[in-house]
N, C-alpha and C. Protein backbone atom coordinates (compact mmCIF):
# COMPACT_ATOMS: atom_id res chain seq x y z
N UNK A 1 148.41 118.07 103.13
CA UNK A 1 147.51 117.09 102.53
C UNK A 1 146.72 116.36 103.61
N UNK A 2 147.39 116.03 105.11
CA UNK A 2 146.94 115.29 105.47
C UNK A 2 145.59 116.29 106.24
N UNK A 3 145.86 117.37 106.37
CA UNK A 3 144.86 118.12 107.27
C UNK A 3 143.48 118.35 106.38
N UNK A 4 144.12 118.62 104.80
CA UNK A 4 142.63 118.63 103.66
C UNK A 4 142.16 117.40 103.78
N UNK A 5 142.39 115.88 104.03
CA UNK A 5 141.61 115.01 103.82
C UNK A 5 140.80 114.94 105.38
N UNK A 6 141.35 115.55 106.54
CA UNK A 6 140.52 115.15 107.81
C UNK A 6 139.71 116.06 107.71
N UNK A 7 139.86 117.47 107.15
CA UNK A 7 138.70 118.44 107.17
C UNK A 7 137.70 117.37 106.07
N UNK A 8 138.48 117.32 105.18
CA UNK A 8 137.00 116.50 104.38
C UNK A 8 136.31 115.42 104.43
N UNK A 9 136.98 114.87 105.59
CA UNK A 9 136.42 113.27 106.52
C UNK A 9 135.12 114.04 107.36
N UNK A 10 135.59 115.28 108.32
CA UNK A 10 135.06 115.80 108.96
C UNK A 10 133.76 116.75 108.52
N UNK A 11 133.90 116.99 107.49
CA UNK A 11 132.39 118.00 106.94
C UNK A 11 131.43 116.48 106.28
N UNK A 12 132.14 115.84 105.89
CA UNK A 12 131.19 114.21 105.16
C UNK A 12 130.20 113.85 106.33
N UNK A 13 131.31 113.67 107.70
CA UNK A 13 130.58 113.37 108.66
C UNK A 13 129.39 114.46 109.44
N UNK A 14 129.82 115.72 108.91
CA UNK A 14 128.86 116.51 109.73
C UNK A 14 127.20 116.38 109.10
N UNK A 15 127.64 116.56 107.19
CA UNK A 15 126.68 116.38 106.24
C UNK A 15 125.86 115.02 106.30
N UNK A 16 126.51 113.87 107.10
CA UNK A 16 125.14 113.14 106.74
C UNK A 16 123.94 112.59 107.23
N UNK A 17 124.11 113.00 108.43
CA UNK A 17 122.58 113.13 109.23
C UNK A 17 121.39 113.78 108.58
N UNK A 18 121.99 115.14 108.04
CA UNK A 18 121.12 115.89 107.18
C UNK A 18 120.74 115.09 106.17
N UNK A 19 121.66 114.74 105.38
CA UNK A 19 121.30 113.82 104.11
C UNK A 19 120.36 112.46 104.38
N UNK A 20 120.72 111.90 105.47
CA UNK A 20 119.72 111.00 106.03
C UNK A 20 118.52 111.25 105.95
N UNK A 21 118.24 112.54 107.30
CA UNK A 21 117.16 112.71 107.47
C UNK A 21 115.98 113.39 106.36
N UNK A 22 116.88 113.84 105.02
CA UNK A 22 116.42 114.34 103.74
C UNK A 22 116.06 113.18 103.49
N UNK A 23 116.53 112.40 103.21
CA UNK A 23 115.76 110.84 102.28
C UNK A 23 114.96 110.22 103.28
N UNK A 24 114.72 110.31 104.56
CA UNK A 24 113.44 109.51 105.18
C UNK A 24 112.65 110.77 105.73
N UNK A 25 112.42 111.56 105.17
CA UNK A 25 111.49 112.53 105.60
C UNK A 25 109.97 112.92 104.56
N UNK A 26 109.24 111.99 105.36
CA UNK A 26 108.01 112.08 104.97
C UNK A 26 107.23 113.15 103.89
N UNK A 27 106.95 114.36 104.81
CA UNK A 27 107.08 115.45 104.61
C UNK A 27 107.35 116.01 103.01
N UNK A 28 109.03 115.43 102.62
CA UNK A 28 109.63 115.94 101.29
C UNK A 28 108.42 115.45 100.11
N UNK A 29 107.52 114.17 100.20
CA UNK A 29 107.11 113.55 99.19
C UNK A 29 105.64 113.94 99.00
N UNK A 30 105.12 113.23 100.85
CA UNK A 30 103.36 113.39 100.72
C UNK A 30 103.32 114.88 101.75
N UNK A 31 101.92 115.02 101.42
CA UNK A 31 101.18 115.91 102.41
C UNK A 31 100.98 115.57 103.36
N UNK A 32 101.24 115.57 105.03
CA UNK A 32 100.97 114.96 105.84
C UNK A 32 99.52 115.69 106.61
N UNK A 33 99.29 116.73 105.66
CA UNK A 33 97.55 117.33 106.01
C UNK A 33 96.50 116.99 105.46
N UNK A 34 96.85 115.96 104.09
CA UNK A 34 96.08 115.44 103.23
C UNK A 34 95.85 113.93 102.99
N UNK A 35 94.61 113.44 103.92
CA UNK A 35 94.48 111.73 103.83
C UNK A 35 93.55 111.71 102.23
N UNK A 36 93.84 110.70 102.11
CA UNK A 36 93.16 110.44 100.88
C UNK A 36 92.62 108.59 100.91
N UNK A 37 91.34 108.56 100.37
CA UNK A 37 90.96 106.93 100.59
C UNK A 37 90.65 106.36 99.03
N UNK A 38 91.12 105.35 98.84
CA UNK A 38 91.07 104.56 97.67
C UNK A 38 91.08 103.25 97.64
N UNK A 39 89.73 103.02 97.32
CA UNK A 39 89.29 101.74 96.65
C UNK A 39 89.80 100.86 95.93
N UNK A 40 90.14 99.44 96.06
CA UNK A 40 90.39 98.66 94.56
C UNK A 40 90.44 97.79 94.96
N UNK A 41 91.37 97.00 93.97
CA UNK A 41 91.52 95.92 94.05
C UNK A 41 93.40 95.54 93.78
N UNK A 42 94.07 94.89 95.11
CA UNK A 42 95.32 94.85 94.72
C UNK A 42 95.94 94.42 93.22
N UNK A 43 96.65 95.01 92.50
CA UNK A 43 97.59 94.75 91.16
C UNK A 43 98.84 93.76 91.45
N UNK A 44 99.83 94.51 93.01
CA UNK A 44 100.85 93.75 92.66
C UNK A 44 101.16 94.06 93.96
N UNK A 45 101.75 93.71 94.98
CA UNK A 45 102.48 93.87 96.21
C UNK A 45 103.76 93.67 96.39
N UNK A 46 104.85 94.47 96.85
CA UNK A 46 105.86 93.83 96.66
C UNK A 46 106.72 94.08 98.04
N UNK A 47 106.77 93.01 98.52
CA UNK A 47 107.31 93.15 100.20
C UNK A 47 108.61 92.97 99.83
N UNK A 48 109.92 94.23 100.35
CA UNK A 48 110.66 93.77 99.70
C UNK A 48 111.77 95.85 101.39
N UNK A 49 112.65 95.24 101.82
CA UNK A 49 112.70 96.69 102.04
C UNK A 49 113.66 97.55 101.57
N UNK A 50 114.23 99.27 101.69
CA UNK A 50 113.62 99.91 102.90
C UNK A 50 112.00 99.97 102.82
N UNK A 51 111.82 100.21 101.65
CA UNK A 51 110.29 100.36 102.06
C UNK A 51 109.06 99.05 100.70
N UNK A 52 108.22 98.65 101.44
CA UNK A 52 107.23 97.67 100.44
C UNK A 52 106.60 99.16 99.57
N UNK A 53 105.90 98.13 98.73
CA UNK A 53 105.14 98.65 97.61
C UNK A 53 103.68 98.17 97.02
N UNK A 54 102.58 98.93 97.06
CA UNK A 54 101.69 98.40 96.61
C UNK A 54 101.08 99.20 95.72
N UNK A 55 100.23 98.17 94.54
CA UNK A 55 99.54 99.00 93.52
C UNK A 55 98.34 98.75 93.25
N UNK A 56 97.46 99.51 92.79
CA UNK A 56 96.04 99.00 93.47
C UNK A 56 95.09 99.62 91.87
N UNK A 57 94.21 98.37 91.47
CA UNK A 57 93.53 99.20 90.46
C UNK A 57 92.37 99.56 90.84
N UNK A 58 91.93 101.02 90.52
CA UNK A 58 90.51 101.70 91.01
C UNK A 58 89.91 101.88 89.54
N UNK A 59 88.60 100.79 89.47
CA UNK A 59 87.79 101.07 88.24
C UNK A 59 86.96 102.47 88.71
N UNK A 60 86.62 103.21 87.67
CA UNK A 60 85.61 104.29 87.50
C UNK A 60 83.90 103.73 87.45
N UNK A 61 83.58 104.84 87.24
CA UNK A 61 81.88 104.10 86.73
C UNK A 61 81.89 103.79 85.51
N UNK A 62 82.96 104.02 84.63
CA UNK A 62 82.51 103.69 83.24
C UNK A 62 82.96 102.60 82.94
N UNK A 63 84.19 101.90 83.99
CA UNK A 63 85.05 100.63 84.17
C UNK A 63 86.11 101.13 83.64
N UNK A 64 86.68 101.73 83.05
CA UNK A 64 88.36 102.52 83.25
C UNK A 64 88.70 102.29 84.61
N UNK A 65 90.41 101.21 84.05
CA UNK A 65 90.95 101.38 85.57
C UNK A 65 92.25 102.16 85.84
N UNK A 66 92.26 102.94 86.87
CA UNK A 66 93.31 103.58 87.14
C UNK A 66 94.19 103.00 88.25
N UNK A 67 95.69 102.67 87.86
CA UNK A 67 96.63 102.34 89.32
C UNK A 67 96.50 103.44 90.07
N UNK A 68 97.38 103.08 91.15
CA UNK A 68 97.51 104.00 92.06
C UNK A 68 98.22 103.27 92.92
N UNK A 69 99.59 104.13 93.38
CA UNK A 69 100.85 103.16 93.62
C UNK A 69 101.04 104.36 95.23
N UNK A 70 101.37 102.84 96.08
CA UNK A 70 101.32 103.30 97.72
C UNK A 70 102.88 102.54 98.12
N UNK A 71 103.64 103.63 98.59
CA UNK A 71 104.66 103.27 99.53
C UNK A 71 104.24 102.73 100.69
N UNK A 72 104.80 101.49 101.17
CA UNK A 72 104.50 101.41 102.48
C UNK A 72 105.78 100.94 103.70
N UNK A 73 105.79 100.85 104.58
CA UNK A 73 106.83 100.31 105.72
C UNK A 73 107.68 99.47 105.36
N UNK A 74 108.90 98.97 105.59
CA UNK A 74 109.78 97.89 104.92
C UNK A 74 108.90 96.47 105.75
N UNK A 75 110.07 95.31 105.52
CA UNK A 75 108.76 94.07 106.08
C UNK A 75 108.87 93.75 107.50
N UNK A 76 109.22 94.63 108.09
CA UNK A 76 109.39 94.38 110.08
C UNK A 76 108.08 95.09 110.18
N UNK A 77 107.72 96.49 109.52
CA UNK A 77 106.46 97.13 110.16
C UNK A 77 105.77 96.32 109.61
N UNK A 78 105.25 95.23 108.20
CA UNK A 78 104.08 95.54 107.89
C UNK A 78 104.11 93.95 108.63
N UNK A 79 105.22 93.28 109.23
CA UNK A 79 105.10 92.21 110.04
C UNK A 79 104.27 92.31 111.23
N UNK A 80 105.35 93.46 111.88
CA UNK A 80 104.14 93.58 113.34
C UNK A 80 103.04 94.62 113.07
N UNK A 81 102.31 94.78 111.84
CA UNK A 81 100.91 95.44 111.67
C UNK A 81 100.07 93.95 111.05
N UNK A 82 100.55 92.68 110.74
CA UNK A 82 100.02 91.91 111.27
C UNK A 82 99.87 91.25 109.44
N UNK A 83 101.02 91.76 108.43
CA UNK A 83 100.27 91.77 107.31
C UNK A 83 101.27 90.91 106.90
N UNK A 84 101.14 90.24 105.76
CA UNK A 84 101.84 88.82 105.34
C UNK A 84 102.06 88.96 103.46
N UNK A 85 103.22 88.00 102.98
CA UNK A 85 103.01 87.63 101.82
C UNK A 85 101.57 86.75 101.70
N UNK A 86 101.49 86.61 100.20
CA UNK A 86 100.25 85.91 99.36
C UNK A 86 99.95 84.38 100.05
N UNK A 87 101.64 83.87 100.09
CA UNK A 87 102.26 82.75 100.42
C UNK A 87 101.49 82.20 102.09
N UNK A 88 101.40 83.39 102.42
CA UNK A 88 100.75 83.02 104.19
C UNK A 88 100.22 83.60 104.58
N UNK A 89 98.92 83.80 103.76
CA UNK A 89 97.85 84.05 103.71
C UNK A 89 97.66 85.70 103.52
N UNK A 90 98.51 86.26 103.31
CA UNK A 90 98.43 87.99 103.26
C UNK A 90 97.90 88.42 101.84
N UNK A 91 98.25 89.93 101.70
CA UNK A 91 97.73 90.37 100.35
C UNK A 91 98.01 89.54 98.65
N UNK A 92 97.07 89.65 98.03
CA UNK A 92 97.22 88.97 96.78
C UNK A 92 96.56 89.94 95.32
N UNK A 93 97.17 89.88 94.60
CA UNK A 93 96.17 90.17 93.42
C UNK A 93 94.84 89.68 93.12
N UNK A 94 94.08 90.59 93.42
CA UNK A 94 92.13 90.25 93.62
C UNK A 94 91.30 90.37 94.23
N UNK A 95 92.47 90.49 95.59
CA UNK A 95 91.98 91.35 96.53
C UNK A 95 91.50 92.74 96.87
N UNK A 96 90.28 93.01 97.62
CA UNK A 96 89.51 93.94 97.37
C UNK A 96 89.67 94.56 98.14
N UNK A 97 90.45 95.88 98.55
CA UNK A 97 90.29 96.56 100.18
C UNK A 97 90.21 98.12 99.75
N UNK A 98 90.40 98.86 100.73
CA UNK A 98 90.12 100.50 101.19
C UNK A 98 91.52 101.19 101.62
N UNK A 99 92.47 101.71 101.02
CA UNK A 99 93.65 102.54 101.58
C UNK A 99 93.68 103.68 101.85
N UNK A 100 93.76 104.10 103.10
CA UNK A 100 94.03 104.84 103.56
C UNK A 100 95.50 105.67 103.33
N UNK A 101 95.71 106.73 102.96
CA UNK A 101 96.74 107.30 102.72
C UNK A 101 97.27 108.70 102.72
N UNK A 102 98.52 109.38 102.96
CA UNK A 102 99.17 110.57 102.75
C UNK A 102 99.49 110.73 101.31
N UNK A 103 98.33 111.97 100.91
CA UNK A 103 98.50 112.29 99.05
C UNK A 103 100.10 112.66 99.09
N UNK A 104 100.35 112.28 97.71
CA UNK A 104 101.28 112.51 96.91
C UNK A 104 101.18 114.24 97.33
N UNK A 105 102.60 114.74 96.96
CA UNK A 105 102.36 116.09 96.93
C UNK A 105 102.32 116.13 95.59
N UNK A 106 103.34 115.78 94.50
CA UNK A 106 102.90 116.31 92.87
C UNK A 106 101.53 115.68 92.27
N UNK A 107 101.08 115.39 93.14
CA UNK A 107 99.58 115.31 92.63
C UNK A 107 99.01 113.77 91.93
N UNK A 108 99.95 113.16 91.87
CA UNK A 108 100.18 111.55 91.23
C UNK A 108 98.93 110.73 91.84
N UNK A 109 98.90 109.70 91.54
CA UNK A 109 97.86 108.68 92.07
C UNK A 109 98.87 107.86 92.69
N UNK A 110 99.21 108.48 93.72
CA UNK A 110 100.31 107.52 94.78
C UNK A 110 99.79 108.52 96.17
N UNK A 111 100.82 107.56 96.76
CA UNK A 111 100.57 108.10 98.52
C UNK A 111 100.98 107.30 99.41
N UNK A 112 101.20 107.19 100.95
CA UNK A 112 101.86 107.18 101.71
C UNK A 112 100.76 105.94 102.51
N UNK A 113 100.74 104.96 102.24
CA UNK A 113 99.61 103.70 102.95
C UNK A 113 99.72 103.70 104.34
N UNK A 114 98.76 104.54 105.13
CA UNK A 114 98.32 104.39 106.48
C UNK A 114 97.65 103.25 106.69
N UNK A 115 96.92 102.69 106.27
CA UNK A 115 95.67 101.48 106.85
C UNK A 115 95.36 101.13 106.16
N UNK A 116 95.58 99.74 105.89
CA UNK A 116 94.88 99.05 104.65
C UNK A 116 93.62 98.64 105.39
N UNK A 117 92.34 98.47 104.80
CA UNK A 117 90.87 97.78 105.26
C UNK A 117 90.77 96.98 104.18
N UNK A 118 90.44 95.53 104.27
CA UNK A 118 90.15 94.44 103.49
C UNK A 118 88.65 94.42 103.67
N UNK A 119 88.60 94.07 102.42
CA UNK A 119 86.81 93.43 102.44
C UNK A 119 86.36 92.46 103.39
N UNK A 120 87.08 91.67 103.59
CA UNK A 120 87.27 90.65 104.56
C UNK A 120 87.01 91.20 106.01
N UNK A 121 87.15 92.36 106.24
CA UNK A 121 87.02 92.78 107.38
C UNK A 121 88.41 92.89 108.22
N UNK A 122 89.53 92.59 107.88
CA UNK A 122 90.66 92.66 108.60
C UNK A 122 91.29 93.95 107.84
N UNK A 123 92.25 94.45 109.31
CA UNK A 123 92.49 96.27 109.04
C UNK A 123 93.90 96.50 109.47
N UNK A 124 94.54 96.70 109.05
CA UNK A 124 95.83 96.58 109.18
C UNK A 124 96.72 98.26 109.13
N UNK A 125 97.02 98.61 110.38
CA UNK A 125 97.50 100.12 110.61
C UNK A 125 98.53 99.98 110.71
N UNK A 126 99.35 100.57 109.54
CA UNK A 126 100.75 100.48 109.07
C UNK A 126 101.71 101.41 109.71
N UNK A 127 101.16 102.41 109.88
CA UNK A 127 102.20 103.58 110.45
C UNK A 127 101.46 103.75 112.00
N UNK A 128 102.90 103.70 113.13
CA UNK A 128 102.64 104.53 114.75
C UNK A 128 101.41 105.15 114.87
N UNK A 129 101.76 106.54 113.66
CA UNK A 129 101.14 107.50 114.33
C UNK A 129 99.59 107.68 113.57
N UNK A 130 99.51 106.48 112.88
CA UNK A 130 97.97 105.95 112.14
C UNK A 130 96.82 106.67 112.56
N UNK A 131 95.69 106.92 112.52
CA UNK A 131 94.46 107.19 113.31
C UNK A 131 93.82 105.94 113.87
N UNK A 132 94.02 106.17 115.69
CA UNK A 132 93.76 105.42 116.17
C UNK A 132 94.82 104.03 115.93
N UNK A 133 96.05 104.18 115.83
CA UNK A 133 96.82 102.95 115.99
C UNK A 133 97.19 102.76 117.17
N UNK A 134 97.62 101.78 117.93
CA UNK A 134 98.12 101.63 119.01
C UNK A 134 99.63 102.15 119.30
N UNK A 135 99.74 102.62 120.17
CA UNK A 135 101.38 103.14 120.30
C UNK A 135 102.62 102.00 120.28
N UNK A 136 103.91 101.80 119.90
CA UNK A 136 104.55 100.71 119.52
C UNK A 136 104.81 99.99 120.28
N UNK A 137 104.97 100.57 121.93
CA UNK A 137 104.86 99.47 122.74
C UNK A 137 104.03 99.30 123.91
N UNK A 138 102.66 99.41 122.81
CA UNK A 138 101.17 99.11 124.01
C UNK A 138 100.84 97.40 123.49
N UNK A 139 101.74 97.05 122.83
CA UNK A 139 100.83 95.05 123.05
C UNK A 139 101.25 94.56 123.64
């Protein structure tokens, strides 16, 4: 008995790096060959981790609005990318910006938030390996 429970201590431990690296692997969800940019206006933000959440409504030309829901960094990255609750002065519902993102692979109106651009003019590069982000320890 005692040797079946260390073999099965021992394969748990071999299995979960894999299993780790299965649930934070990019890759499994979005396309990482496919940026996609979308317009709106924030719905709901929710800083909260492992990872925040944002939802964004994109009117059409006919004014139909469609969400479109973006994973983003838990709240240490979107801290040092410089981005805030409503509360202190960060994103809010009404706000108007440009997301940058890794499409969904099943095809959804979601994706993987590289760079938020505010109307405001402030730009906020969420992920390292962003286009054109700074490397993590160039400030």
């Amino acid at each position: 008995m005692r040797l079946s429970i260390s073999a099965l201590l021992a394969a748990s431990l071999v299995a979960m790096p894999g299993l780790v690296s299965a649930h934070h692997s990019i890759q499994a969800q979005f396309d990482i060959y496919k940026t996609i940019t979308v317009t709106g206006t924030v719905a709901r933000m929710e800083f909260i981790n492992p990872h925040s959440y944002l939802t964004v409504n994109v009117k059409d030309a006919d004014g139909k609005i469609t969400k479109w829901a973006f994973e983003m960094t838990g709240l240490a990255g979107l801290r040092r990318a410089g981005l805030s609750r409503a509360d202190r002065g960060g994103l809010k519902p009404g706000d108007e910006l440009t997301v940058v993102a890794l499409a969904a692979r099943d095809g959804s109106n979601s994706g993987l938030a590289q760079e938020l651009k505010m109307a405001d003019g402030r730009d906020f590069k969420l992920l390292a390996d962003a286009p054109d982000a700074p490397a993590p320890n160039s400030r």
